[in-house]
N, C-alpha and C. Protein backbone atom coordinates (compact mmCIF):
# COMPACT_ATOMS: atom_id res chain seq x y z
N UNK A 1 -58.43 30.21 -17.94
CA UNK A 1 -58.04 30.78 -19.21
C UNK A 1 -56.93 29.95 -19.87
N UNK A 2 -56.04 29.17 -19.16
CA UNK A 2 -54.98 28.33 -19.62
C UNK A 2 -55.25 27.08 -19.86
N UNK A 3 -56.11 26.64 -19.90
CA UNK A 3 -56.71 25.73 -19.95
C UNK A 3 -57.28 25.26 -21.54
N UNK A 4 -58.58 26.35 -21.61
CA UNK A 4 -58.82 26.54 -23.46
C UNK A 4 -57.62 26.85 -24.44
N UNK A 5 -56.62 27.68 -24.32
CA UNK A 5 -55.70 28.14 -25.00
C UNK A 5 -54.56 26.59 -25.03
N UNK A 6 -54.66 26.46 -23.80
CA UNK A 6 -53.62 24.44 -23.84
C UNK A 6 -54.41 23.94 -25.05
N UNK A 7 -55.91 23.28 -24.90
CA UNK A 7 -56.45 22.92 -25.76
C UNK A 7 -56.53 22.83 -26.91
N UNK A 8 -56.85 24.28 -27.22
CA UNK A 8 -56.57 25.30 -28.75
C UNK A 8 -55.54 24.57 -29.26
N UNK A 9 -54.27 25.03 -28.39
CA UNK A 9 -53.01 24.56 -29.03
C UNK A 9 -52.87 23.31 -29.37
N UNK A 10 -52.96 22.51 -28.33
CA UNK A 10 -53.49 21.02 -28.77
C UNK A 10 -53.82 20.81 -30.03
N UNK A 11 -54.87 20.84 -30.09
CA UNK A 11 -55.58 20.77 -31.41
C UNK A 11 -54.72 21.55 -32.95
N UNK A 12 -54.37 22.37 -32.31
CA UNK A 12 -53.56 22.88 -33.67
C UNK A 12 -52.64 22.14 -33.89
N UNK A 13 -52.15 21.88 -33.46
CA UNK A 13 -50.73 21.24 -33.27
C UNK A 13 -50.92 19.74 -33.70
N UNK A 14 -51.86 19.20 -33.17
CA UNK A 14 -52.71 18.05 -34.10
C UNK A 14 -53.00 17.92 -35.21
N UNK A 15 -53.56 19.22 -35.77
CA UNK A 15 -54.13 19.33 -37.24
C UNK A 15 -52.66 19.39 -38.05
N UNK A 16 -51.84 20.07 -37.70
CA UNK A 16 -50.40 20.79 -38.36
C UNK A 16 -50.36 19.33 -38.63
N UNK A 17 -49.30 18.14 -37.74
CA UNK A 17 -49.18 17.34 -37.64
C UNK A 17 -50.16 16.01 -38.66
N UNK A 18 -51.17 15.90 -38.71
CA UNK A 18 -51.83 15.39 -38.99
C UNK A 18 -51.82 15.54 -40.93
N UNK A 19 -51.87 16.77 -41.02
CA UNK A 19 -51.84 17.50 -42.25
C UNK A 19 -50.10 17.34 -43.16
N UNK A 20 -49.44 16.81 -42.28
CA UNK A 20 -48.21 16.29 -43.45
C UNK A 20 -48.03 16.27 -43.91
N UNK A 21 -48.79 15.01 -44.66
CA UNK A 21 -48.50 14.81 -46.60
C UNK A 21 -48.69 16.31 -47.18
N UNK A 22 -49.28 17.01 -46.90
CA UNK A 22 -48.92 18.36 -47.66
C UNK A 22 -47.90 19.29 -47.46
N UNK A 23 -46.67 18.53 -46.82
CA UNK A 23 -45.66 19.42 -46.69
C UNK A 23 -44.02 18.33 -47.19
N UNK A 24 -45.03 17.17 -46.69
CA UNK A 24 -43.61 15.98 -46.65
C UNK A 24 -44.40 15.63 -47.43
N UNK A 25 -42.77 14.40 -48.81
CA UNK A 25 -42.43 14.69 -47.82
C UNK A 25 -41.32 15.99 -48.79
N UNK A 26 -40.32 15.76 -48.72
CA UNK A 26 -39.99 17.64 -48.87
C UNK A 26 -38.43 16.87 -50.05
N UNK A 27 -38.46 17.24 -51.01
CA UNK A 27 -37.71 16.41 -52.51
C UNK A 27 -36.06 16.84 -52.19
N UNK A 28 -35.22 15.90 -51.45
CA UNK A 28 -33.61 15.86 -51.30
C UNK A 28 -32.81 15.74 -52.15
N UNK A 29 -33.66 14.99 -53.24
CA UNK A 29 -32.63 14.74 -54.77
C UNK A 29 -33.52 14.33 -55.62
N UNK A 30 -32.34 14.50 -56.92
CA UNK A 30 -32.93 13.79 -58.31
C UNK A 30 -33.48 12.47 -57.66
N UNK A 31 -34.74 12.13 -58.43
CA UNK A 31 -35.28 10.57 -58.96
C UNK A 31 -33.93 10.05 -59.41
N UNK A 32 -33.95 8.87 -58.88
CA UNK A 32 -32.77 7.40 -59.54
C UNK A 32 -33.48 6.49 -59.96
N UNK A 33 -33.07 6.78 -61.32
CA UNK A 33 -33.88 5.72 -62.74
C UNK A 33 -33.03 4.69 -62.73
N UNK A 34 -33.69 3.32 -63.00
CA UNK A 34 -33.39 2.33 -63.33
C UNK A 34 -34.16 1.82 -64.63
N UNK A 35 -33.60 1.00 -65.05
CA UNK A 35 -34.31 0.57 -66.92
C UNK A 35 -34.50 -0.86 -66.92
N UNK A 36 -35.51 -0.91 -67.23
CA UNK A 36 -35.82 -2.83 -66.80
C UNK A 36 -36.55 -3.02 -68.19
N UNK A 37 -36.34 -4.11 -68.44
CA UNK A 37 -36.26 -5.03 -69.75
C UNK A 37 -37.31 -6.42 -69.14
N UNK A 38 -38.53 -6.57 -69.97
CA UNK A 38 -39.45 -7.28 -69.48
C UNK A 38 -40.05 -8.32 -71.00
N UNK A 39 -40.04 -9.43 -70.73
CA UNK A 39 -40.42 -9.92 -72.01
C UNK A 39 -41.99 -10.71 -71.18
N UNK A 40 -42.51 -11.03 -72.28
CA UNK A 40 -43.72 -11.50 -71.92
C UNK A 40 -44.75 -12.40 -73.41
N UNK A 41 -45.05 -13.48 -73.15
CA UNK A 41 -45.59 -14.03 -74.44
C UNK A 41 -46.93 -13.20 -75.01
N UNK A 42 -47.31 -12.75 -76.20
CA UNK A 42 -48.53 -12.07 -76.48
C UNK A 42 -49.21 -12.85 -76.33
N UNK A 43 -50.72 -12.23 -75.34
CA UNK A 43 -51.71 -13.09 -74.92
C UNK A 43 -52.60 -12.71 -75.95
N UNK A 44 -53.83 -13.57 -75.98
CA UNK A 44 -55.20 -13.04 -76.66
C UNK A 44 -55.61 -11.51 -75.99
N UNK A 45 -56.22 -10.97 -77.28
CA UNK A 45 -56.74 -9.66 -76.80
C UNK A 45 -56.12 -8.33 -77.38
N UNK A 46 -55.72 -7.64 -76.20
CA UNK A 46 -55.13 -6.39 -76.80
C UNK A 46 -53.43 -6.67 -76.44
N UNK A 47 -52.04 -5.50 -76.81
CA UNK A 47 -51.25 -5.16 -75.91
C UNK A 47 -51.31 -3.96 -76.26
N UNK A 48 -50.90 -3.69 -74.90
CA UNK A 48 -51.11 -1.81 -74.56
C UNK A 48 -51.88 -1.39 -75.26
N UNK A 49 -53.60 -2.06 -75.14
CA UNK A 49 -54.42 -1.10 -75.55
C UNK A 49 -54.41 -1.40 -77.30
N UNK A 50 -53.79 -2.29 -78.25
CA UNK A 50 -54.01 -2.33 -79.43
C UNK A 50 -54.05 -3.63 -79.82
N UNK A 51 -55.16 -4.13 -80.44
CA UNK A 51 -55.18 -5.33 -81.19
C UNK A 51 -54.32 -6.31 -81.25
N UNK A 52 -53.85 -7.14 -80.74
CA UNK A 52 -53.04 -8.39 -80.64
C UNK A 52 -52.23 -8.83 -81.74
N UNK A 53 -51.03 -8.40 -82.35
CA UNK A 53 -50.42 -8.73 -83.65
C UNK A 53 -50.62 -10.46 -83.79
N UNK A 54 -50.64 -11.52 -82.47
CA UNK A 54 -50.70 -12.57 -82.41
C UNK A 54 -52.00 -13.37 -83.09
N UNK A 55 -53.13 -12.45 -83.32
CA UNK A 55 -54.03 -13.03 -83.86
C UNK A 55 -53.62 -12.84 -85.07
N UNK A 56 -54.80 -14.04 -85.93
CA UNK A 56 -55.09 -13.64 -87.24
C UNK A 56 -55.66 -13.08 -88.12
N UNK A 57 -56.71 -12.91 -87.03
CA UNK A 57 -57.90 -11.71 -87.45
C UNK A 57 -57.95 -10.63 -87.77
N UNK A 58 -56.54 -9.82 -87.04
CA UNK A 58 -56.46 -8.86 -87.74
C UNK A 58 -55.90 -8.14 -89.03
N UNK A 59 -55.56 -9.17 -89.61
CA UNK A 59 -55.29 -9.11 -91.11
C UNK A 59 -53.81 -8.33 -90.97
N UNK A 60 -53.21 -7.42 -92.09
CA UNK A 60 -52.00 -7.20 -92.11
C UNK A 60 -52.22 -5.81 -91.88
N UNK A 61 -52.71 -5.16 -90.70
CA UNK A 61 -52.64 -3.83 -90.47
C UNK A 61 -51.29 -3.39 -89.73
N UNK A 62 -50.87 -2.00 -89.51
CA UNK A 62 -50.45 -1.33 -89.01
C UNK A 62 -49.44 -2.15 -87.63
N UNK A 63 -50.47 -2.86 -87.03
CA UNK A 63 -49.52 -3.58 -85.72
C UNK A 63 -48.96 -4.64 -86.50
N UNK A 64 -49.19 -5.23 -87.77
CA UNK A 64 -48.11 -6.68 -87.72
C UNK A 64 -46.62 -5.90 -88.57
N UNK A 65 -46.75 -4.30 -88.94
CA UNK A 65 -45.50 -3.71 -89.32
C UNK A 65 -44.76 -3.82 -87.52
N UNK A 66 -45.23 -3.24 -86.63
CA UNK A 66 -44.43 -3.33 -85.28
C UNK A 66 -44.09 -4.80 -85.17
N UNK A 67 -44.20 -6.02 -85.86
CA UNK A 67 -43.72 -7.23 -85.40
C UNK A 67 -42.29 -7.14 -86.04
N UNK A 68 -41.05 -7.50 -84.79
CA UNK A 68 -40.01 -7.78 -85.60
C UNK A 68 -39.37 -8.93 -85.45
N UNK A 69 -38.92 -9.75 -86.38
CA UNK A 69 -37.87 -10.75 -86.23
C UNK A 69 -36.98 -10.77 -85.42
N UNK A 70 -37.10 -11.46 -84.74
CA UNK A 70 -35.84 -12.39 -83.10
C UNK A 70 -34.65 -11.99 -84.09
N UNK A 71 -34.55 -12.64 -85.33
CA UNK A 71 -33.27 -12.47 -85.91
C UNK A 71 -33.17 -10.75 -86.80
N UNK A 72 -33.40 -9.93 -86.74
CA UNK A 72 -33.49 -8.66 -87.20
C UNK A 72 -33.08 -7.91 -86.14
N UNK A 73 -32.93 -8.14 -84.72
CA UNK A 73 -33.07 -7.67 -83.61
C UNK A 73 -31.09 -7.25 -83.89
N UNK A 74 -30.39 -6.35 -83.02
CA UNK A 74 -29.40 -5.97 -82.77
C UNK A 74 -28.86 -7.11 -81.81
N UNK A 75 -27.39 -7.32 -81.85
CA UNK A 75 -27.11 -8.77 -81.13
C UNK A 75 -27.23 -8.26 -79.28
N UNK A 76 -26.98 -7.06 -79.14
CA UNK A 76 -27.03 -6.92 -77.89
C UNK A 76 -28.39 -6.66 -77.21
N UNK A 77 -29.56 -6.28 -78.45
CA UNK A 77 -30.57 -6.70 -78.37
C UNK A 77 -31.12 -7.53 -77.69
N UNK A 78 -30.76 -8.71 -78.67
CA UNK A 78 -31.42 -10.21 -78.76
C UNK A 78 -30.63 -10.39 -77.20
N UNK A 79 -29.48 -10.22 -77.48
CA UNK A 79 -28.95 -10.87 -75.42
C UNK A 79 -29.94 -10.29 -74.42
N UNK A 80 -30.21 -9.10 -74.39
CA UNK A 80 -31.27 -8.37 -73.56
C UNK A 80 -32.19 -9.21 -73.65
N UNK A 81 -33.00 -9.55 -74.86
CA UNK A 81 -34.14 -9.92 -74.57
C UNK A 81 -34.22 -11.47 -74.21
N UNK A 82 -33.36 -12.12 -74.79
CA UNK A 82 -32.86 -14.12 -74.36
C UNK A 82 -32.62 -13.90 -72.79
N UNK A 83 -31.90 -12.89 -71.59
CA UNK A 83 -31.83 -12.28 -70.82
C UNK A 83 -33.13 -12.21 -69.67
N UNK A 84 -34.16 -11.56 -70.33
CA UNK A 84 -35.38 -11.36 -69.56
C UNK A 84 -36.64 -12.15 -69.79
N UNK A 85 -35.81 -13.14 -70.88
CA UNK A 85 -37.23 -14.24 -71.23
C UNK A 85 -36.81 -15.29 -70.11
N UNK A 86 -35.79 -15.44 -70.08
CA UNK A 86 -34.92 -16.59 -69.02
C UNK A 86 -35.23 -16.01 -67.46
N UNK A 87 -35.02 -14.98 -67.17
CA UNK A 87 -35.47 -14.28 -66.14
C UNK A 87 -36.60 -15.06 -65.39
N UNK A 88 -36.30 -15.63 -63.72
CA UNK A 88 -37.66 -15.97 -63.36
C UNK A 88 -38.73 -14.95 -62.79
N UNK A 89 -38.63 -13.97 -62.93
CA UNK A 89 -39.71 -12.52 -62.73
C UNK A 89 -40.17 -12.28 -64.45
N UNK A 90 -39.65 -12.83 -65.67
CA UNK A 90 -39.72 -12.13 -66.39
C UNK A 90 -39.04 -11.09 -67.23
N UNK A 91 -38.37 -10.40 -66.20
CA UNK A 91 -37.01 -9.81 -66.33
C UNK A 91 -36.51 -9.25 -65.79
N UNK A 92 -35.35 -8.67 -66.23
CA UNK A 92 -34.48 -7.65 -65.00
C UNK A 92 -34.25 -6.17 -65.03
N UNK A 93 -33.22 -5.58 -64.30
CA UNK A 93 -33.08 -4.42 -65.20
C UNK A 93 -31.61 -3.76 -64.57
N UNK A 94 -31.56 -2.97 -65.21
CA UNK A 94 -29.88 -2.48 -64.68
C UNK A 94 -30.11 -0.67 -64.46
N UNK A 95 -28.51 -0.26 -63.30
CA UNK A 95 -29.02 0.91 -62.88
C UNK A 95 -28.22 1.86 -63.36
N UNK A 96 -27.42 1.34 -64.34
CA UNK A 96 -26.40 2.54 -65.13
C UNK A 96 -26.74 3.03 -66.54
N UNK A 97 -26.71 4.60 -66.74
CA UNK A 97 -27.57 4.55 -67.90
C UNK A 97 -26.57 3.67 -69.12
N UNK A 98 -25.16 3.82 -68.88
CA UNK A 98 -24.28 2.75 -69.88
C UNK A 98 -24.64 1.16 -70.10
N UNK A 99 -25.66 0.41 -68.84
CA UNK A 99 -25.56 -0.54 -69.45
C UNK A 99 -26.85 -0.81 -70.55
N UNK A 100 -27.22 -0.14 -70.64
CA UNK A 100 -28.64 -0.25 -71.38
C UNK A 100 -28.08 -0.62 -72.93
N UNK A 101 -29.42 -0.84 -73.64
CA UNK A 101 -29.09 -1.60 -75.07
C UNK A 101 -29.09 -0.11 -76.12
N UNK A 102 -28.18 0.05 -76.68
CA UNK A 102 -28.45 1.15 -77.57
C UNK A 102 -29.37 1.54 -78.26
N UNK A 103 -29.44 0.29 -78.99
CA UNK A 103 -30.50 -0.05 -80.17
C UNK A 103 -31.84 0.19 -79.43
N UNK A 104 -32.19 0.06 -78.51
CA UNK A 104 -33.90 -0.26 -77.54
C UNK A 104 -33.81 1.26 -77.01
N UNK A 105 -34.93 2.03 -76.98
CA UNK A 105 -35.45 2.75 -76.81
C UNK A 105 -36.06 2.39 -74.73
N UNK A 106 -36.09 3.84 -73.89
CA UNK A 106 -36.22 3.40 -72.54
C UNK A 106 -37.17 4.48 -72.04
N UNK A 107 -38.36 4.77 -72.61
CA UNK A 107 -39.30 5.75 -72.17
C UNK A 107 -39.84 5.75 -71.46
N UNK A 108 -40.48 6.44 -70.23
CA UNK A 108 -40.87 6.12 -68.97
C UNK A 108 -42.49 5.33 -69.49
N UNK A 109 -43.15 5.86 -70.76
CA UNK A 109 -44.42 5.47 -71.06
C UNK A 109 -44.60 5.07 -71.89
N UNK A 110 -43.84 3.81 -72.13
CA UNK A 110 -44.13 2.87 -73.39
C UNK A 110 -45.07 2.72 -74.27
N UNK A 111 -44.91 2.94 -75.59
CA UNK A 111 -45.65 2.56 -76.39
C UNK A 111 -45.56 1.67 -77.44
N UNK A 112 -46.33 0.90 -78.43
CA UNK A 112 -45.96 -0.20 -79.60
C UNK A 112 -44.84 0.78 -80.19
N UNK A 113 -43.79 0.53 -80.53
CA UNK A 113 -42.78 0.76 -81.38
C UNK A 113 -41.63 1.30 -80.62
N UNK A 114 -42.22 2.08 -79.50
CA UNK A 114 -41.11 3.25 -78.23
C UNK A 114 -41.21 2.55 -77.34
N UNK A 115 -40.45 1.66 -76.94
CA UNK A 115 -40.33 1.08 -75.34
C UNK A 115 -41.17 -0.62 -75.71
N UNK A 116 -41.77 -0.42 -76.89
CA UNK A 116 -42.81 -1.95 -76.85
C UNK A 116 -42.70 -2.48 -78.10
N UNK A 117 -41.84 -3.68 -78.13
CA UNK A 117 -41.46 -4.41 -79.37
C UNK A 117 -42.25 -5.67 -79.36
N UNK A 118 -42.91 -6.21 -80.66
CA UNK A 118 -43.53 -7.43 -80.58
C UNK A 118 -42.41 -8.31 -81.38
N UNK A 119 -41.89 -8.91 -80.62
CA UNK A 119 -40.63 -9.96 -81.30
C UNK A 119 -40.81 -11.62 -81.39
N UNK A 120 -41.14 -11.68 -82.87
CA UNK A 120 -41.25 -13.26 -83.57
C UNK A 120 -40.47 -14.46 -83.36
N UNK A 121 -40.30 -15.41 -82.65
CA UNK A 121 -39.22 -16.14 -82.35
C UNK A 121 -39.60 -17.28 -82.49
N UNK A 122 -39.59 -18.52 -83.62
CA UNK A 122 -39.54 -19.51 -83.37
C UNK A 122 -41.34 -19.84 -83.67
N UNK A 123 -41.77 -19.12 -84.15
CA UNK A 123 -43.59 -18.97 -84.25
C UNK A 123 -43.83 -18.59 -83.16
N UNK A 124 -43.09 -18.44 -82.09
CA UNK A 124 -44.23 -17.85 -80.93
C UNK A 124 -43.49 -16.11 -80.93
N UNK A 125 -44.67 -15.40 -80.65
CA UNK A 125 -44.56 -13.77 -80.28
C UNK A 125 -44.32 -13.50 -78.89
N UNK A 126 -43.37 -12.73 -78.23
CA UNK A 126 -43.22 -12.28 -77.17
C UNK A 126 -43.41 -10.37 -77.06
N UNK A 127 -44.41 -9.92 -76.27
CA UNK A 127 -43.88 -8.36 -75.53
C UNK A 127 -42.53 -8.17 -75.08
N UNK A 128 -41.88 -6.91 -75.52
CA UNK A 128 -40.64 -6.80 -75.11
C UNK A 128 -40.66 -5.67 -74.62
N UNK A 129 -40.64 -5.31 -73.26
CA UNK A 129 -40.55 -3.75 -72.97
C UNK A 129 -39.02 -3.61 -72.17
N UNK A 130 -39.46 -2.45 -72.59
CA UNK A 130 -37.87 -1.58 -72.32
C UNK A 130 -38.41 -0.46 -71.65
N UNK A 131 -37.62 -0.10 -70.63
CA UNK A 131 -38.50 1.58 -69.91
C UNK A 131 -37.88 1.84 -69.00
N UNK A 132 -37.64 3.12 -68.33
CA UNK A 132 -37.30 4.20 -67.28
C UNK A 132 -38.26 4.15 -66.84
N UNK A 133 -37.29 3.72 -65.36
CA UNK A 133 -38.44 3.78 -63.96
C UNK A 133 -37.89 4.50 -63.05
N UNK A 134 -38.58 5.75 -62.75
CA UNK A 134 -37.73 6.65 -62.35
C UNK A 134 -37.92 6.56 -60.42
N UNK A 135 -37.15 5.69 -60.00
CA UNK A 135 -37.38 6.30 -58.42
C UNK A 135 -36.96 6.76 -57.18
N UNK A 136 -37.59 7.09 -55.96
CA UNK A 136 -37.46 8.18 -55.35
C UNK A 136 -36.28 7.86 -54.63
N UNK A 137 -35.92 9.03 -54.05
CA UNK A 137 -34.55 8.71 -53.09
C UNK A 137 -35.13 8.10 -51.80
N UNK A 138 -34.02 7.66 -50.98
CA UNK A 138 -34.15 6.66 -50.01
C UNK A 138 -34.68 7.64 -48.93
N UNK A 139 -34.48 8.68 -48.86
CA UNK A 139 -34.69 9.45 -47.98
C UNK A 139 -36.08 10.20 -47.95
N UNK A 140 -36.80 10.19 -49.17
CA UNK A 140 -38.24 10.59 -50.02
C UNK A 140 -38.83 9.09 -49.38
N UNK A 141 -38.29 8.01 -49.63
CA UNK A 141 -39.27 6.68 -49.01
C UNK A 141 -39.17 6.54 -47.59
N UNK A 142 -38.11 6.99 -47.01
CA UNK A 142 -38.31 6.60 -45.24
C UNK A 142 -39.23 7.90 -45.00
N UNK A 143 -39.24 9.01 -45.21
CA UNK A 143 -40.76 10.16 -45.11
C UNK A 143 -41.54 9.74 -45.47
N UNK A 144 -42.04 8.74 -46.29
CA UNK A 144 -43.56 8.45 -46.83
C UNK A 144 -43.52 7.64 -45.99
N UNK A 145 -42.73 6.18 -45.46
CA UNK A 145 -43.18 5.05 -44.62
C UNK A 145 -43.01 4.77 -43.19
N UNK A 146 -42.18 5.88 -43.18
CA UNK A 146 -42.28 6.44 -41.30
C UNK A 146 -42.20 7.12 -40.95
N UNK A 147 -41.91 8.68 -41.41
CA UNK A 147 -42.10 10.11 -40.56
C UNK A 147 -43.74 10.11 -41.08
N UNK A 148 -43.94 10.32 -42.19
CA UNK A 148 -45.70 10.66 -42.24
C UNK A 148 -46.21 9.81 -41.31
N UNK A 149 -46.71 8.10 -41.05
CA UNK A 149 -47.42 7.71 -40.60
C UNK A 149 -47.00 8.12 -38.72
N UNK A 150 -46.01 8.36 -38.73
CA UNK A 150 -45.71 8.46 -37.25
C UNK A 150 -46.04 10.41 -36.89
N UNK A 151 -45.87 10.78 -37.87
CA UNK A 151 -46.20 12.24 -37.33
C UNK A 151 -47.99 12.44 -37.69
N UNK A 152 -48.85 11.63 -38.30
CA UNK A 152 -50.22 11.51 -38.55
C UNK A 152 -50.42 10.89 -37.13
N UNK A 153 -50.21 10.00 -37.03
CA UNK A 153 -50.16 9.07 -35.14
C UNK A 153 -50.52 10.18 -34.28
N UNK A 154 -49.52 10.47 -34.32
CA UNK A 154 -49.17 11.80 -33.12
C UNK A 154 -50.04 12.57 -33.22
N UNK A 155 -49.99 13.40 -34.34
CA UNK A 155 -51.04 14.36 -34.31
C UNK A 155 -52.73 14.31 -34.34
N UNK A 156 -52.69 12.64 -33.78
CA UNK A 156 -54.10 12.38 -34.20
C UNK A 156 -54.39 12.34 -32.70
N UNK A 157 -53.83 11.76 -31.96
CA UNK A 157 -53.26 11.17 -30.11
C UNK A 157 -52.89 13.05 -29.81
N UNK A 158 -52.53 13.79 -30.18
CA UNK A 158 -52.51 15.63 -29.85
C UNK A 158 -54.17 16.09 -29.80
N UNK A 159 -54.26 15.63 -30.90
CA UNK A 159 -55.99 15.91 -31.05
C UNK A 159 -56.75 15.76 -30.16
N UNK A 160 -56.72 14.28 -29.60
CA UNK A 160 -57.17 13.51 -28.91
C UNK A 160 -56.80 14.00 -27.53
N UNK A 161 -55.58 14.61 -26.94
CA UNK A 161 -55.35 15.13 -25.58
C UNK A 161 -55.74 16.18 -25.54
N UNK A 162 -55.68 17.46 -27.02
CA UNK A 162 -56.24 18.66 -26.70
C UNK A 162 -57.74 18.51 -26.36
N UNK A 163 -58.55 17.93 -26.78
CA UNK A 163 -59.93 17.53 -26.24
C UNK A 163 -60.44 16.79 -25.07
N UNK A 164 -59.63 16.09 -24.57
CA UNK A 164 -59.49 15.92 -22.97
C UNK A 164 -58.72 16.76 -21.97
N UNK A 165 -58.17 17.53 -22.56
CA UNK A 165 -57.52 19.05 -21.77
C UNK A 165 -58.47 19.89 -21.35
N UNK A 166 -59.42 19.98 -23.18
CA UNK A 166 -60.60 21.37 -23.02
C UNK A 166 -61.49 20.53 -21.86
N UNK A 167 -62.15 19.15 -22.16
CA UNK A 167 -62.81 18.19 -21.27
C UNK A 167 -63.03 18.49 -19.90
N UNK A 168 -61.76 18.02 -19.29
CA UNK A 168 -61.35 18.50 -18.55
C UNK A 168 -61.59 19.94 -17.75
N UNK A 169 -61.04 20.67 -18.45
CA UNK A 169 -61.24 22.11 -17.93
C UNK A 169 -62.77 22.36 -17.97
N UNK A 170 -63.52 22.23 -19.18
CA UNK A 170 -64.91 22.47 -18.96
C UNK A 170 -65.37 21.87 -17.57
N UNK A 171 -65.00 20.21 -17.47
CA UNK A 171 -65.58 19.49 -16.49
C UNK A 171 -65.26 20.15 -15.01
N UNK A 172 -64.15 20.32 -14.98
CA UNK A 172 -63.55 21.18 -13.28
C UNK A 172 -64.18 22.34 -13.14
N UNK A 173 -64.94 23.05 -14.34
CA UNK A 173 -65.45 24.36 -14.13
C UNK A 173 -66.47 24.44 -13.07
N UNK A 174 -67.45 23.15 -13.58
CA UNK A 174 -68.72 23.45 -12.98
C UNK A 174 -69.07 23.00 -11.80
């Protein structure tokens, strides 16, 4: 009789275990946003999904009003963005909401005009994003990259003994 009920437990205790991510991992604090500033030359095609101000094809619609002058830009602006063009990633970003650029907008979901500037410099066009990236605490990432996979382990190896327990016991029965 102690034998199936070991088992049982086993196995539960496996599944619990196993079943984690739906409990972990378990939220200790606010998200810590950081704001990163990304420049990028306009390629052929779209950005974010809209017609390329860089072509010519598209005549003077709606996206060549979102184009703004390098020199129209706010000076702490333009440092931001001279900043993340120089950047060898592209760009950088900072983790205080004070150092951010006043003038630039920092929305977690950028769009042409909110978070996405097409800025004229010199004849060539660059993407300029600006955005809140909101992320998790340190303590939210060591639960996702080593209590889950190590308590899924386990409870998979529980599984695995409660079924050589029941095994077992069936096998000694007969």
């Amino acid at each position: 009789m102690r034998t199936p009920l070991a088992a049982a437990g086993l196995v539960a205790l496996g599944v619990l275990l196993m079943a984690n991510p739906l409990f972990l991992p378990v939220a200790v604090g606010e998200p810590d946003p950081a704001y990163t500033h990304t420049v990028q030359p306009v390629g052929e095609g779209s950005v974010a999904g809209i017609e390329s101000p860089a072509s010519d094809e598209v005549g003077e619609s709606n996206t060549s009003d979102a184009v703004v002058a390098y020199d129209d830009l706010d000076p702490a602006a333009r440092a931001a963005f001279d900043r993340a063009r120089d950047a060898p990633e592209g760009g950088f970003g900072v983790e205080a909401p004070d150092e951010r650029v006043d003038s630039l907008s920092y929305p977690t979901d950028p769009t042409l005009g909110d978070g996405l500037l097409i800025v004229e410099r010199d004849g060539e066009r660059y993407e300029f994003w600006t955005r809140t990236v909101e992320r998790e605490p340190g303590a939210v990432v060591a639960q996702r990259v080593v209590l889950q996979p190590v308590a899924f382990l386990v409870g998979f190896l529980t599984i695995v003994a409660g079924a050589a327990v029941g095994l077992r016991g069936r096998l000694g029965a007969e």
